[in-house]
PDB file of N, CA and C in Angstrom:
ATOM      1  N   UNK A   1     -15.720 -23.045   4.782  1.00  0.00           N
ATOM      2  CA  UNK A   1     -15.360 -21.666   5.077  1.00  0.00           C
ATOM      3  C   UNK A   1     -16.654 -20.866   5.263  1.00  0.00           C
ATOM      4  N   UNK A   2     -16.400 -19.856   6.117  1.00  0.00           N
ATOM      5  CA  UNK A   2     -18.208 -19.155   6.483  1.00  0.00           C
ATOM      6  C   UNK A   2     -18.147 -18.287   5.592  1.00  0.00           C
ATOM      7  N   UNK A   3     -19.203 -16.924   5.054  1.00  0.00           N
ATOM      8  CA  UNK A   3     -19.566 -16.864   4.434  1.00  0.00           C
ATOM      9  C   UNK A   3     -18.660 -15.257   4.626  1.00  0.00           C
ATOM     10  N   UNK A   4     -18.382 -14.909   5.870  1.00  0.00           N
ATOM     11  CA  UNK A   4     -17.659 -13.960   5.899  1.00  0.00           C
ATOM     12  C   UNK A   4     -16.074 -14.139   5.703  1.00  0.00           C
ATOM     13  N   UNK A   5     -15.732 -15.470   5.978  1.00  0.00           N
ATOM     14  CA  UNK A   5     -14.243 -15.592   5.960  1.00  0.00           C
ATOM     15  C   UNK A   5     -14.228 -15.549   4.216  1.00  0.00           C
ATOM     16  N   UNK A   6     -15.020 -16.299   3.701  1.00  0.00           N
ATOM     17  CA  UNK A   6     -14.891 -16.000   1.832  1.00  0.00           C
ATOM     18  C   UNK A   6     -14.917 -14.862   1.189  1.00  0.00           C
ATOM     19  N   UNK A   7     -15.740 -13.800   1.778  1.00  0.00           N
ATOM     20  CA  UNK A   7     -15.796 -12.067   1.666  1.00  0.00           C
ATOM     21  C   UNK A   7     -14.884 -11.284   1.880  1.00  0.00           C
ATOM     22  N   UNK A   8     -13.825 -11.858   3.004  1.00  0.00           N
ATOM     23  CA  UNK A   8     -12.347 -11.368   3.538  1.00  0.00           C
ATOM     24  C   UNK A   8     -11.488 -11.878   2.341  1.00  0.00           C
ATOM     25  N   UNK A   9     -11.416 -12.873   2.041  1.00  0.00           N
ATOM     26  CA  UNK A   9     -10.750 -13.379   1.017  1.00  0.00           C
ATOM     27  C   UNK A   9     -11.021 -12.799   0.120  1.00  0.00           C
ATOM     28  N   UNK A  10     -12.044 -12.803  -0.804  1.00  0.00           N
ATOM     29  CA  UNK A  10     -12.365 -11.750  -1.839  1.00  0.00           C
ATOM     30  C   UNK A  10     -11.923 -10.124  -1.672  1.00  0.00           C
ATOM     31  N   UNK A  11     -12.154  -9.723  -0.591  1.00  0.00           N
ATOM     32  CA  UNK A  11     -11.697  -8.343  -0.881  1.00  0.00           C
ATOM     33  C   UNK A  11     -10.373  -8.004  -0.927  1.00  0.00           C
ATOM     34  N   UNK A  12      -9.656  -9.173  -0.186  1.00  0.00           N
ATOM     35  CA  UNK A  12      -8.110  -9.284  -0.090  1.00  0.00           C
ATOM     36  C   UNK A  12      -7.608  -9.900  -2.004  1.00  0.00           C
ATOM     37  N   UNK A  13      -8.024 -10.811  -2.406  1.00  0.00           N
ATOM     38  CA  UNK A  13      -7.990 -10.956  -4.169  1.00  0.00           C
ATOM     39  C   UNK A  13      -7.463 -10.157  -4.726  1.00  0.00           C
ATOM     40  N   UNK A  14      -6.043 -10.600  -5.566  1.00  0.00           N
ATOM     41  CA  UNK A  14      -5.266  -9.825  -6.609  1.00  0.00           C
ATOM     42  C   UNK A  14      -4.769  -8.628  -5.752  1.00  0.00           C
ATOM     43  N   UNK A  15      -4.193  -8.564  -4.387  1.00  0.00           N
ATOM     44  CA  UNK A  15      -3.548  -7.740  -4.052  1.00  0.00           C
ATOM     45  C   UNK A  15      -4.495  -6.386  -3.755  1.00  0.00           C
ATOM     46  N   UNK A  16      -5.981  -6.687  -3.526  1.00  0.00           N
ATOM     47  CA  UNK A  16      -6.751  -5.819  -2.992  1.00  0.00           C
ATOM     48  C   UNK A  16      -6.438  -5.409  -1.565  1.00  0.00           C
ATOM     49  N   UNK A  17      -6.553  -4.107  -1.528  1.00  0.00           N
ATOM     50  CA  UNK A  17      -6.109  -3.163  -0.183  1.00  0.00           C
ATOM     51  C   UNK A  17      -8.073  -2.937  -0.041  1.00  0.00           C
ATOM     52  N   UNK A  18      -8.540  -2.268  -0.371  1.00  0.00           N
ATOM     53  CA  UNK A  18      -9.501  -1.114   0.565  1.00  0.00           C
ATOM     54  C   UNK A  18     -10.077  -0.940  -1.152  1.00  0.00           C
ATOM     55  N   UNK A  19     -11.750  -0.361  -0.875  1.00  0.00           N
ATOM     56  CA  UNK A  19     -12.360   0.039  -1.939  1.00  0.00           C
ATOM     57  C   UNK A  19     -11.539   1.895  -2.011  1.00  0.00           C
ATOM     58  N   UNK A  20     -11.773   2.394  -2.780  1.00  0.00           N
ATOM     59  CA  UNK A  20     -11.138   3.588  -3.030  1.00  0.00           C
ATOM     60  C   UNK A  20     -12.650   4.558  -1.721  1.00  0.00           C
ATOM     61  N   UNK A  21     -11.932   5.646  -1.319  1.00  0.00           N
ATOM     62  CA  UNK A  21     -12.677   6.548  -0.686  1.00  0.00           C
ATOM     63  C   UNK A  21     -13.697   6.959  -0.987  1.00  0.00           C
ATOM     64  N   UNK A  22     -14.372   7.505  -2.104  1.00  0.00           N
ATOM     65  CA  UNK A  22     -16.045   6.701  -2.394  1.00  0.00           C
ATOM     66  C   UNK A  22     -16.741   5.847  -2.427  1.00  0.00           C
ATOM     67  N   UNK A  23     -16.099   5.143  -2.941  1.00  0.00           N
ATOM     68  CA  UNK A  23     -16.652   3.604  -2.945  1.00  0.00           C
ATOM     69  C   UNK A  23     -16.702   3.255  -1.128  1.00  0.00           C
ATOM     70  N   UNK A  24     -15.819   3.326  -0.539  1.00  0.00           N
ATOM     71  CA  UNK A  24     -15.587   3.011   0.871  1.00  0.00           C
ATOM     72  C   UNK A  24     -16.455   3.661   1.704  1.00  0.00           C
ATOM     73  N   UNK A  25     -16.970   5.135   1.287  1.00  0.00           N
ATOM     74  CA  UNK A  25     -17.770   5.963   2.323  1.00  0.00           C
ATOM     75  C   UNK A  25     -19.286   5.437   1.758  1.00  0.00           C
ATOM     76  N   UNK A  26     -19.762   4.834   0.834  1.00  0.00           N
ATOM     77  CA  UNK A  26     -21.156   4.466   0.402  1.00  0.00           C
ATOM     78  C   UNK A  26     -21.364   3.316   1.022  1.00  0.00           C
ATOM     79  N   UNK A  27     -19.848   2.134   1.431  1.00  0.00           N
ATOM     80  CA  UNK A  27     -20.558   0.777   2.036  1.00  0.00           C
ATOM     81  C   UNK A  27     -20.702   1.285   3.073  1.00  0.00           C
ATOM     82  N   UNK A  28     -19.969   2.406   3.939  1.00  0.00           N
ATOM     83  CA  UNK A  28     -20.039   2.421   5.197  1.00  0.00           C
ATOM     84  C   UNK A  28     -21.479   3.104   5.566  1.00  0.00           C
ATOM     85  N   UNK A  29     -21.980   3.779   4.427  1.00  0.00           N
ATOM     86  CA  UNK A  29     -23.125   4.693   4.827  1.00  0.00           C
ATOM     87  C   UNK A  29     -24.054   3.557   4.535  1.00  0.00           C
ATOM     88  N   UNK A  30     -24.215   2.190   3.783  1.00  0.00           N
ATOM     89  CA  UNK A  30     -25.533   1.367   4.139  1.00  0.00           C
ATOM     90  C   UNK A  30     -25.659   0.396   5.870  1.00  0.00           C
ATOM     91  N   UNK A  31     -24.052   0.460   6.323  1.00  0.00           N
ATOM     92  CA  UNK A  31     -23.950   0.257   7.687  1.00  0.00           C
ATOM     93  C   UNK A  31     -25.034   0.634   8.052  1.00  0.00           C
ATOM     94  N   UNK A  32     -26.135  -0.177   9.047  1.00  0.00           N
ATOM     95  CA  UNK A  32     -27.406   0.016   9.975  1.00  0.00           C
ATOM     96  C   UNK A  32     -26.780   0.721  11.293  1.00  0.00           C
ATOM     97  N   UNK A  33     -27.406   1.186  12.195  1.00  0.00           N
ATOM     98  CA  UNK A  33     -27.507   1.523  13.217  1.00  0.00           C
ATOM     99  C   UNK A  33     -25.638   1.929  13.997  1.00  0.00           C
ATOM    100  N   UNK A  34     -25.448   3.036  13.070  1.00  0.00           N
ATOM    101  CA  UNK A  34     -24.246   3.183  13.263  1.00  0.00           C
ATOM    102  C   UNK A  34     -24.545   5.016  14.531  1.00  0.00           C
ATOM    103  N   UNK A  35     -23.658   5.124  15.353  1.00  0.00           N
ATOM    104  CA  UNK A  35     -24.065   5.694  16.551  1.00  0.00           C
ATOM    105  C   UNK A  35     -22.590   6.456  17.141  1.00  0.00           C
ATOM    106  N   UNK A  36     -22.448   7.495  17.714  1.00  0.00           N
ATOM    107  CA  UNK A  36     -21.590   8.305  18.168  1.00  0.00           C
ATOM    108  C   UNK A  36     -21.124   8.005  19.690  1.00  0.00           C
ATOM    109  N   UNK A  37     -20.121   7.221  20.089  1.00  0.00           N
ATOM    110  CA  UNK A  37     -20.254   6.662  21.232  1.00  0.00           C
ATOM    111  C   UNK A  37     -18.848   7.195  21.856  1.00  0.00           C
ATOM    112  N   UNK A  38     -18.694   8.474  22.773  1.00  0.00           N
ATOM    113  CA  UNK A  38     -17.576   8.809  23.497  1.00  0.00           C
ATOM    114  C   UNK A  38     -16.910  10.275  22.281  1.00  0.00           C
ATOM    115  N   UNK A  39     -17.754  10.582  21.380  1.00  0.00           N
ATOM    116  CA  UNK A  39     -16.947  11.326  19.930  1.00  0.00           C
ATOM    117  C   UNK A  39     -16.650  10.805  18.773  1.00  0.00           C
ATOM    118  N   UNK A  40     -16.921   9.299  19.613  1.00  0.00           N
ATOM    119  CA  UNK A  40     -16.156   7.962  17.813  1.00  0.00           C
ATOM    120  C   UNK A  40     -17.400   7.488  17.258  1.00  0.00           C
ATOM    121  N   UNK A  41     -17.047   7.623  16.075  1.00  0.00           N
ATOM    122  CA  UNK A  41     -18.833   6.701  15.918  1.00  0.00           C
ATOM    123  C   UNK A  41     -18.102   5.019  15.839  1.00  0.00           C
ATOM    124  N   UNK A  42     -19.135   4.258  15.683  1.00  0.00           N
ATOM    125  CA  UNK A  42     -19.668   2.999  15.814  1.00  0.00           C
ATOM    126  C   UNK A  42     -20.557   2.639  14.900  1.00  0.00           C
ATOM    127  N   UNK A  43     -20.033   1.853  13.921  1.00  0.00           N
ATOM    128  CA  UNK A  43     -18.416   1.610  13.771  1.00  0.00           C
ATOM    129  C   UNK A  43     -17.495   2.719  12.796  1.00  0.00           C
ATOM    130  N   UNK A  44     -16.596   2.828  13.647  1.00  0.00           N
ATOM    131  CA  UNK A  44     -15.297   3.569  13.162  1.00  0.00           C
ATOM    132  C   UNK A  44     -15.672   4.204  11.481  1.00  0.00           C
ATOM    133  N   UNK A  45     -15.442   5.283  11.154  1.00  0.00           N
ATOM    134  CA  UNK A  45     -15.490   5.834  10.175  1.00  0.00           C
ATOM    135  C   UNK A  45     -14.393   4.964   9.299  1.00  0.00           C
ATOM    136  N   UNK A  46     -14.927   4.973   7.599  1.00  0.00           N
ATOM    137  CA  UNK A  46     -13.686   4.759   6.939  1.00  0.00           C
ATOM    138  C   UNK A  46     -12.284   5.967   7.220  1.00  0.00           C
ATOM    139  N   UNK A  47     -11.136   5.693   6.573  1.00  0.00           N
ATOM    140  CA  UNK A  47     -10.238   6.386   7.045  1.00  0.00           C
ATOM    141  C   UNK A  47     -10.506   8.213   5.870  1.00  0.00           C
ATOM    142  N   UNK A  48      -9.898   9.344   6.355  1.00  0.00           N
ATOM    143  CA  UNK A  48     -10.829  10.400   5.235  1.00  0.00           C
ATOM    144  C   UNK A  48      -9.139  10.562   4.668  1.00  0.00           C
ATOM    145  N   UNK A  49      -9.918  11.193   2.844  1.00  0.00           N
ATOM    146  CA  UNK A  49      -9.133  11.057   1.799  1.00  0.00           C
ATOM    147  C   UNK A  49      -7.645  11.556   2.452  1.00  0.00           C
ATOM    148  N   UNK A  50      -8.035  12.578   3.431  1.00  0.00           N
ATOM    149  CA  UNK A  50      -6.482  13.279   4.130  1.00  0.00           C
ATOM    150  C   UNK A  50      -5.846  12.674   4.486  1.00  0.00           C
ATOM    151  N   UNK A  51      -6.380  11.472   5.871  1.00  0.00           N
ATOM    152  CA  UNK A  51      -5.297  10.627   6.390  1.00  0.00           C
ATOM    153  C   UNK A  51      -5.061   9.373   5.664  1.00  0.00           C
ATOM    154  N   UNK A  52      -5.909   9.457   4.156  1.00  0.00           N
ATOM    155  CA  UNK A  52      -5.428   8.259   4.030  1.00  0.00           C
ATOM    156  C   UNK A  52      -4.160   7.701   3.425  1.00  0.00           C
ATOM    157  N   UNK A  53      -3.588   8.779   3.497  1.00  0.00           N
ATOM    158  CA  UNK A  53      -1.788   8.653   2.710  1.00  0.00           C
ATOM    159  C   UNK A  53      -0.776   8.623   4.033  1.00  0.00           C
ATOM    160  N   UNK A  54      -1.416   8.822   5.104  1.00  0.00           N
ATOM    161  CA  UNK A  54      -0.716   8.409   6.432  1.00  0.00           C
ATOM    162  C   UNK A  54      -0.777   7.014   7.027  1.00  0.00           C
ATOM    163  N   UNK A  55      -1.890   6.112   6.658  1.00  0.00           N
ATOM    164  CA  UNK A  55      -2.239   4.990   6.973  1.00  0.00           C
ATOM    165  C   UNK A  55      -2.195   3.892   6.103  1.00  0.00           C
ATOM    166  N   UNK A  56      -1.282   2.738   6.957  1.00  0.00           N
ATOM    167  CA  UNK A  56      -0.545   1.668   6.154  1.00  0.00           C
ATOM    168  C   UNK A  56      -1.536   0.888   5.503  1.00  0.00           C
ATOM    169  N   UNK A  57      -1.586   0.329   4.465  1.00  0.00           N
ATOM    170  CA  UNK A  57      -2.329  -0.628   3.474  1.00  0.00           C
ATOM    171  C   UNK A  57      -3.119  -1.653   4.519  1.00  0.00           C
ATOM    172  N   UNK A  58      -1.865  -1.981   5.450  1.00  0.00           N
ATOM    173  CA  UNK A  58      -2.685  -3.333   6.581  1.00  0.00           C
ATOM    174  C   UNK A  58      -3.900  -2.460   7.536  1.00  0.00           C
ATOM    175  N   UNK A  59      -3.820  -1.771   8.324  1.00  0.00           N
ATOM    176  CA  UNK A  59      -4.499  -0.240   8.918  1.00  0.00           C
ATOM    177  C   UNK A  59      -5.560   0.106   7.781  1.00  0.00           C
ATOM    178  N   UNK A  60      -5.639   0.214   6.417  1.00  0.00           N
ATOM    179  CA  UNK A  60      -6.548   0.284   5.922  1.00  0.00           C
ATOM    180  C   UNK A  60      -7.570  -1.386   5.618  1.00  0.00           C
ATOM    181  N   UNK A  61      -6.612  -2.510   5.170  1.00  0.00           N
ATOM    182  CA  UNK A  61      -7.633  -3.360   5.403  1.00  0.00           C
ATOM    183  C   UNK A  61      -8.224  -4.336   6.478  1.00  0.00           C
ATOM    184  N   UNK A  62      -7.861  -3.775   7.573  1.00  0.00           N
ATOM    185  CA  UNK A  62      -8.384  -3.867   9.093  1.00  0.00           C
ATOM    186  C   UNK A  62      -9.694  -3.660   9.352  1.00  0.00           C
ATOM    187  N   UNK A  63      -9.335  -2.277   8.819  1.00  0.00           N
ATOM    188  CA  UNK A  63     -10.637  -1.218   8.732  1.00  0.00           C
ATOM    189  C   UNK A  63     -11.594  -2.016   7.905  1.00  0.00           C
ATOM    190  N   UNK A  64     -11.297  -2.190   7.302  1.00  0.00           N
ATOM    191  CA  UNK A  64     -12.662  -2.818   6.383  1.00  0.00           C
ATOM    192  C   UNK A  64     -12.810  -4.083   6.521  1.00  0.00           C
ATOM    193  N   UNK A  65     -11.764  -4.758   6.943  1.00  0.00           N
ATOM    194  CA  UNK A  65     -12.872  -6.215   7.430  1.00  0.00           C
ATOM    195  C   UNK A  65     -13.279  -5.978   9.128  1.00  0.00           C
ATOM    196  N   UNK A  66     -13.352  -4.971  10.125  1.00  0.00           N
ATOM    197  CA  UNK A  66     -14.024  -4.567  10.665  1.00  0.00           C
ATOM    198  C   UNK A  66     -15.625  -4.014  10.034  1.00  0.00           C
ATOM    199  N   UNK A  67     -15.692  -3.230   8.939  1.00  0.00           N
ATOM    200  CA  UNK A  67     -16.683  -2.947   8.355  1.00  0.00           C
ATOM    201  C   UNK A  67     -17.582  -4.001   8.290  1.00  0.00           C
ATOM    202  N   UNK A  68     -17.032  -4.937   7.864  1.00  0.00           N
ATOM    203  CA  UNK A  68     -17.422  -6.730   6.988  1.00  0.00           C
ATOM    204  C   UNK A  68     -18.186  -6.913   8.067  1.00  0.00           C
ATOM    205  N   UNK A  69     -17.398  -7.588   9.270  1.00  0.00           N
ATOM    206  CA  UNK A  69     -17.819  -8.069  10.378  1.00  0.00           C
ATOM    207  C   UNK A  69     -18.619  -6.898  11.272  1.00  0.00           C
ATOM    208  N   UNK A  70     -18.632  -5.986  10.807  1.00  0.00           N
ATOM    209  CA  UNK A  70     -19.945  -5.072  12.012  1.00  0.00           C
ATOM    210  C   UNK A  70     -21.086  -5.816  10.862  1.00  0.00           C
ATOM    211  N   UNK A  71     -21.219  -6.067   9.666  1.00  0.00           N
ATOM    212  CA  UNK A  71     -22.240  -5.859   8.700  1.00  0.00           C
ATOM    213  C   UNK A  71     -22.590  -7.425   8.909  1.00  0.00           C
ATOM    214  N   UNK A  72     -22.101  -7.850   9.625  1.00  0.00           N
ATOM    215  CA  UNK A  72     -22.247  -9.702   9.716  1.00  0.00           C
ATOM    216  C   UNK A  72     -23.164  -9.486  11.110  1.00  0.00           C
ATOM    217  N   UNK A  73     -22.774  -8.937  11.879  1.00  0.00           N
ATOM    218  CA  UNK A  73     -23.255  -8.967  12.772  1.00  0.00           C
ATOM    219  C   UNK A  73     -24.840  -7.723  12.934  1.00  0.00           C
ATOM    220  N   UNK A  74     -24.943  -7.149  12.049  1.00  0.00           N
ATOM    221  CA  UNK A  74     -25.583  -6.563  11.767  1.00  0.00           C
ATOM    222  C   UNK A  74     -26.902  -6.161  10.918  1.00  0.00           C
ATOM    223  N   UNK A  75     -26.605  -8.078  10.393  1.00  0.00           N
ATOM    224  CA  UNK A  75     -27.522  -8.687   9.196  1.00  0.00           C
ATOM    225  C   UNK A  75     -27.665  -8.175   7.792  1.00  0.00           C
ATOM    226  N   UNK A  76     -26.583  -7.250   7.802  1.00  0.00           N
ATOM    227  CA  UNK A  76     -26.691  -6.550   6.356  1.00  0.00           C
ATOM    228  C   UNK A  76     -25.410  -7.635   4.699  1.00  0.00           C
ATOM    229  N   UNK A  77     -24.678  -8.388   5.878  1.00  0.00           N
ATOM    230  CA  UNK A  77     -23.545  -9.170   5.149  1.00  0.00           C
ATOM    231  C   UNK A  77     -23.864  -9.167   3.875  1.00  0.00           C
ATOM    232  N   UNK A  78     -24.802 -10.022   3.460  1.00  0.00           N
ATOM    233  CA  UNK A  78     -25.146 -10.090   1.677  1.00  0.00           C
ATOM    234  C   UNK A  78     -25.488  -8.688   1.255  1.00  0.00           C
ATOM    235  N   UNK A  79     -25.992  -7.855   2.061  1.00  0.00           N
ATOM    236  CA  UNK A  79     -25.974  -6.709   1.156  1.00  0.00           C
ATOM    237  C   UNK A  79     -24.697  -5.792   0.563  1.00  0.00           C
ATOM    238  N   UNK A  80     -23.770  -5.707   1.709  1.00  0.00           N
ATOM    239  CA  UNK A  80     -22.237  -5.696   1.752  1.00  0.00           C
ATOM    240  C   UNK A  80     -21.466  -6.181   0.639  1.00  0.00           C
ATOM    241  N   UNK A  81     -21.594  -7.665   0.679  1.00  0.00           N
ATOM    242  CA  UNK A  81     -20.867  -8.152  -0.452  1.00  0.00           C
ATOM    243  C   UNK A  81     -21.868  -8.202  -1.928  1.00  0.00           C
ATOM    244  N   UNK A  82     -22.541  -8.044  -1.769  1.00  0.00           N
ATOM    245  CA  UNK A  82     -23.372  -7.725  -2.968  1.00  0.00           C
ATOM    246  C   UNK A  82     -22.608  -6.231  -3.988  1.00  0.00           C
ATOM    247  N   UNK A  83     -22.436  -5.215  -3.195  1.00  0.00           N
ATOM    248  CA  UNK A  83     -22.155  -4.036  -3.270  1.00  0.00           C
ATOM    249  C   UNK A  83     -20.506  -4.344  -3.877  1.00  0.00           C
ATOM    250  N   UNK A  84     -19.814  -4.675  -2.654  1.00  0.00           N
ATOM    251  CA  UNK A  84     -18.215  -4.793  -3.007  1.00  0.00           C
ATOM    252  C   UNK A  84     -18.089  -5.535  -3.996  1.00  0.00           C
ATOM    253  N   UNK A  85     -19.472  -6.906  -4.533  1.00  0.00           N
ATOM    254  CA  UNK A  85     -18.260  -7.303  -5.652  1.00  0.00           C
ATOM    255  C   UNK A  85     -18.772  -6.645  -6.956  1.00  0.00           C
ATOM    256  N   UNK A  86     -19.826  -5.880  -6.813  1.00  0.00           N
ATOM    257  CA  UNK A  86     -19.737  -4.846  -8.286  1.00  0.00           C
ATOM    258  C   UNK A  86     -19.304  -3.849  -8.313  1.00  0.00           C
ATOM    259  N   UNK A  87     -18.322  -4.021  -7.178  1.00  0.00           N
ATOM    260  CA  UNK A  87     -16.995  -3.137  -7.684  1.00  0.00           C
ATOM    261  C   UNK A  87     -16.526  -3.175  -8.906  1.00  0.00           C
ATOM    262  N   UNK A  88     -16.232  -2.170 -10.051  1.00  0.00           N
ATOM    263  CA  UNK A  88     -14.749  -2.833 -10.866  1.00  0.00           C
ATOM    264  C   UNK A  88     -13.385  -2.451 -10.314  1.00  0.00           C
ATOM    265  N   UNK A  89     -12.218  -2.896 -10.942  1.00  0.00           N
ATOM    266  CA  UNK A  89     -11.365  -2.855 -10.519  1.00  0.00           C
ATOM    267  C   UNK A  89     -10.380  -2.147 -10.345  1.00  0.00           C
ATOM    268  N   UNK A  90     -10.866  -0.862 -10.984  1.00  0.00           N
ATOM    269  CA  UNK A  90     -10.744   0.695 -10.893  1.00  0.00           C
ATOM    270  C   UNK A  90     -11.453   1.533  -9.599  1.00  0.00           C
ATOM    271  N   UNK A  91     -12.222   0.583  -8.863  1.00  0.00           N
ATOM    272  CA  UNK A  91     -12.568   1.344  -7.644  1.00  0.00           C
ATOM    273  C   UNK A  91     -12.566   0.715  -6.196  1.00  0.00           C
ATOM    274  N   UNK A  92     -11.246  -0.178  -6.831  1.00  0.00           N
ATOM    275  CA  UNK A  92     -10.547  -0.625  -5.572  1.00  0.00           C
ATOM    276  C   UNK A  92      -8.642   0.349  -5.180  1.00  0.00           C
ATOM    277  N   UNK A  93      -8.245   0.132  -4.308  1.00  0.00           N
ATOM    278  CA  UNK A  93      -7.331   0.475  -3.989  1.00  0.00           C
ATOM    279  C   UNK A  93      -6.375  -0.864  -4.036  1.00  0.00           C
ATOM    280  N   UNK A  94      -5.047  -0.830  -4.652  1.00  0.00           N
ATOM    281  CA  UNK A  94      -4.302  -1.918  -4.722  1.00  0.00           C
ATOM    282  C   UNK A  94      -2.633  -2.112  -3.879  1.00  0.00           C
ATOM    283  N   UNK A  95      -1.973  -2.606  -3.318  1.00  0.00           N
ATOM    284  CA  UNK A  95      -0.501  -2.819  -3.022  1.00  0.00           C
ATOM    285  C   UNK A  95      -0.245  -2.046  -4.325  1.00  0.00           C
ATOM    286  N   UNK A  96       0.812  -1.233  -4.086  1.00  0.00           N
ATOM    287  CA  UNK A  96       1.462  -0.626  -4.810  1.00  0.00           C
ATOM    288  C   UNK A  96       2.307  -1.542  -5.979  1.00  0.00           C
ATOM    289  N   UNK A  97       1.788  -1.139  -7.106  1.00  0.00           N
ATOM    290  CA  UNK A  97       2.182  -1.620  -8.447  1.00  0.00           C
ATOM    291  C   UNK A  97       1.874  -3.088  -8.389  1.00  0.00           C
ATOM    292  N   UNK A  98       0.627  -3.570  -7.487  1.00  0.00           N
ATOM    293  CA  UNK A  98       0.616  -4.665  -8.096  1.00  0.00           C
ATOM    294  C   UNK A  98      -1.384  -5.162  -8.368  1.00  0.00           C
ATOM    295  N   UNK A  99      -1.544  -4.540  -9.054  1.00  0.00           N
ATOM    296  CA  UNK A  99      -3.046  -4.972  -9.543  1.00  0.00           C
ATOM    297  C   UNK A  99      -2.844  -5.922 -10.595  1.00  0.00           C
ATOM    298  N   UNK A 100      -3.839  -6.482 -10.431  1.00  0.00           N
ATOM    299  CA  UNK A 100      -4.845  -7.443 -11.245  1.00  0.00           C
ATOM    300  C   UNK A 100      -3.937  -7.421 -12.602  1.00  0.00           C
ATOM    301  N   UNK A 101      -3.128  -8.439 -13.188  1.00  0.00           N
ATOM    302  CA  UNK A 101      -2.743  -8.330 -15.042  1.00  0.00           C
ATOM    303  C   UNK A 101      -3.712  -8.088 -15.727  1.00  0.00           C
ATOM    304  N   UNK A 102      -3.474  -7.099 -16.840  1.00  0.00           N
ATOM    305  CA  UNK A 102      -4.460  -6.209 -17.949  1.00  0.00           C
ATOM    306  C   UNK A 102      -5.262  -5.139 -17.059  1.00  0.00           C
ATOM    307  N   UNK A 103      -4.721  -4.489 -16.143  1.00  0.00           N
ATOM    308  CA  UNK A 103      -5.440  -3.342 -15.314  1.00  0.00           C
ATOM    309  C   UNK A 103      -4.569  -2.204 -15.529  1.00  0.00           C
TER     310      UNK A 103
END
């Protein structure tokens, strides 16, 4: 398995959706060479705290293994997953009612 398909897997783990909206706007801000192309930046903003109760769990983790893969391609990957997995598990976003047992 490559090194990004194991990082997809991990962030998907125990019914993981999306890091929570801080956590999510800090990986996106170590994103390199991110750029305003047509009004959109590149790559795509995380989703903001407003719309994010409009946008489905799958729509949110799209978004972020887009993130993954700009950061693969971008040579930052280990720094990426370095970051996401000292996450705890309080600053992830989960499927509704179903986190991690003892959370």
């Amino acid at each position: 398995m490559s090194k990004i398909d194991e990082l997809i897997e991990y962030v998907q783990k125990d019914n993981r959706v999306c890091p929570k909206a801080n956590y999510w706007n800090e990986l996106w801000d170590k994103l390199p060479n991110k750029k305003v192309v047509n009004t959109c930046w590149v790559p795509v903003s995380p989703f903001t705290l407003a719309a994010v109760y409009d946008i489905t769990n799958d729509e949110k983790k799209d978004r972020l293994i887009s993130h993954l893969r700009y950061a693969e391609e971008n040579g930052v990957l280990d720094e990426i997953e370095e970051y996401l997995k000292g996450l705890s598990n309080d600053q992830w976003v989960y499927e509704k009612d179903r986190r991690p047992e003892g959370q």
